[in-house]
C-alpha atoms as a PDB file:
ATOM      1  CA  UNK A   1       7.487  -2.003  -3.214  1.00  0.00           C
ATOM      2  CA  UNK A   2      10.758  -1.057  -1.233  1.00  0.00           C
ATOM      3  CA  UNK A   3      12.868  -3.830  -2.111  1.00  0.00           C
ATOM      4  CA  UNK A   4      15.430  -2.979   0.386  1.00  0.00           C
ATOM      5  CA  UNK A   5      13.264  -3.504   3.086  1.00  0.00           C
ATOM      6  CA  UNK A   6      12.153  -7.006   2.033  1.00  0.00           C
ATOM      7  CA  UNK A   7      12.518  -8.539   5.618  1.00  0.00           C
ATOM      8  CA  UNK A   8      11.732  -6.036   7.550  1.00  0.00           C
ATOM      9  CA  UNK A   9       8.168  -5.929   5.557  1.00  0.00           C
ATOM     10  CA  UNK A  10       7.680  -9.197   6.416  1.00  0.00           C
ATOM     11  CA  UNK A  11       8.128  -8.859   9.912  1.00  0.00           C
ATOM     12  CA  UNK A  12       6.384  -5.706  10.594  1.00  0.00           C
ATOM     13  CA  UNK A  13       3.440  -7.732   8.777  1.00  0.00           C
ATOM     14  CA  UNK A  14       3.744  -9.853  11.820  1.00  0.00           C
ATOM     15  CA  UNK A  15       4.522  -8.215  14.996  1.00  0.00           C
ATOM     16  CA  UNK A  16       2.742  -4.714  14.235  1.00  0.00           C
ATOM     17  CA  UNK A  17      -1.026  -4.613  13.235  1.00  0.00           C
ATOM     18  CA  UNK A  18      -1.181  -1.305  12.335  1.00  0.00           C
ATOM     19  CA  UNK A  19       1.790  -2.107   9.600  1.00  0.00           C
ATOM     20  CA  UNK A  20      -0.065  -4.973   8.541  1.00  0.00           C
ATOM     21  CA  UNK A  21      -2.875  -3.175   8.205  1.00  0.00           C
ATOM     22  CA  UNK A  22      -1.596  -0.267   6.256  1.00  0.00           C
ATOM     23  CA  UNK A  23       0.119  -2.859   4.137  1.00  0.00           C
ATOM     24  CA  UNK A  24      -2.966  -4.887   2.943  1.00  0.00           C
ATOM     25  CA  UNK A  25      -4.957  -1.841   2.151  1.00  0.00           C
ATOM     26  CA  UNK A  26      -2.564  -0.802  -0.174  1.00  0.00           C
ATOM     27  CA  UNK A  27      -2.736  -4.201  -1.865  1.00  0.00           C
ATOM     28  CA  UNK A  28      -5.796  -4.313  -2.343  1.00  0.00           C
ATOM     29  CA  UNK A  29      -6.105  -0.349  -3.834  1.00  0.00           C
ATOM     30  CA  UNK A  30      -3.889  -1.634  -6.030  1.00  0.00           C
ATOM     31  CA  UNK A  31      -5.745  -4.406  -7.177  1.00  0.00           C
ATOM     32  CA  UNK A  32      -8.827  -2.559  -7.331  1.00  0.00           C
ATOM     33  CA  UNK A  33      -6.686   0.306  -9.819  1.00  0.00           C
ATOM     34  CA  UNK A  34      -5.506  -2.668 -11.775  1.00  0.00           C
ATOM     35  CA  UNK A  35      -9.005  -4.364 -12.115  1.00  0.00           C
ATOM     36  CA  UNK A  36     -10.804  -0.534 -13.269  1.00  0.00           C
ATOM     37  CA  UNK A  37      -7.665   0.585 -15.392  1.00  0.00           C
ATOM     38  CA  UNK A  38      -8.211  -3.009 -17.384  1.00  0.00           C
ATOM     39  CA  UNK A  39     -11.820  -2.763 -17.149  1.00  0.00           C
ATOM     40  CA  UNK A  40     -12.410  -5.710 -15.474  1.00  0.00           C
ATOM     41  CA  UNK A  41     -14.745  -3.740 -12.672  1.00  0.00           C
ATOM     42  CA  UNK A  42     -16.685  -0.467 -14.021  1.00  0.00           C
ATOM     43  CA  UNK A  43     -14.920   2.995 -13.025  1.00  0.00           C
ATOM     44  CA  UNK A  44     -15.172   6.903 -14.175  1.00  0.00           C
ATOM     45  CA  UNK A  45     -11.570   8.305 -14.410  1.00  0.00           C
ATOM     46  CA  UNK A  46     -12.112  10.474 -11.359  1.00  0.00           C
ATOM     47  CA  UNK A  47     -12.679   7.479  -8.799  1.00  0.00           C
ATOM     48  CA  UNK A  48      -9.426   5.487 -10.112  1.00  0.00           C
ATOM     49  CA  UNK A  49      -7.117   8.998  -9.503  1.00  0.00           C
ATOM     50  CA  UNK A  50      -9.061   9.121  -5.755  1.00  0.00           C
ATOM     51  CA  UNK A  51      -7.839   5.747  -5.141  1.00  0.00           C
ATOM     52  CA  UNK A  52      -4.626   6.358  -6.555  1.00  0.00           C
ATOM     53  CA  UNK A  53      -4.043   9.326  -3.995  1.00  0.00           C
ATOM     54  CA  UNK A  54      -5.232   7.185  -1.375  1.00  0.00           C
ATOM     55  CA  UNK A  55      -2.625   4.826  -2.187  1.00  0.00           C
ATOM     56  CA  UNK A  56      -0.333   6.392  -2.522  1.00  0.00           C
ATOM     57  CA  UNK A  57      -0.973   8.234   0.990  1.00  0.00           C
ATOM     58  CA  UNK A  58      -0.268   4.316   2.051  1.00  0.00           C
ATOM     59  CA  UNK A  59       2.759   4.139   0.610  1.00  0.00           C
ATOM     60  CA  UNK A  60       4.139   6.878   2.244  1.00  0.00           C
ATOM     61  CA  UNK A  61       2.510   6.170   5.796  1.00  0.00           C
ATOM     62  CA  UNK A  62       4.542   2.603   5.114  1.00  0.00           C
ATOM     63  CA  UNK A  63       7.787   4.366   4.274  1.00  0.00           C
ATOM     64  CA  UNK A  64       7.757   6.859   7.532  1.00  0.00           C
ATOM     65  CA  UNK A  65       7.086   3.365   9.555  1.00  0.00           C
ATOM     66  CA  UNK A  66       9.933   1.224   7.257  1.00  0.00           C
ATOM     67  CA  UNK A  67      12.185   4.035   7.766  1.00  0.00           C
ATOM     68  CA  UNK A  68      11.254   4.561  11.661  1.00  0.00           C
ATOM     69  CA  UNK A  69      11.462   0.654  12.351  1.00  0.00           C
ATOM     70  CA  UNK A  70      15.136   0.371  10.110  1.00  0.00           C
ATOM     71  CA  UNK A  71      16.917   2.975  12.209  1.00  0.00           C
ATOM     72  CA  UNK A  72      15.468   1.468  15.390  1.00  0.00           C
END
């Protein structure tokens, strides 16, 4: 996920809890998606899309910050 802000990632993760926050949530939506899409935990359709919009809310709360932090 946003390649071209590979360090800056890493230190937001650091110095800014609410990044670091934001950040692990949307790992772990996306390992929860991963583990439901292959099965692995039980799921109906509708609760893997919810999550999906949730992360992907994430990943655009992380972009606005990336974005915010890059031109800083």
């Amino acid at each position: 996920m946003f390649p071209e802000y590979r360090d800056l990632i890493s230190r937001l993760k650091i110095e800014d809890d609410h990044f670091a926050r934001i950040f692990h949530r949307h790992n772990d939506l996306d390992q929860q998606i991963k583990n439901m899409e292959a099965g692995v935990v039980p799921s109906h359709g509708m609760q893997i899309e919810q999550l999906k919009k949730e992360k992907l809310q994430l990943k655009d709360s992380l972009y606005v910050i990336l974005r915010k932090a890059a031109n800083a």
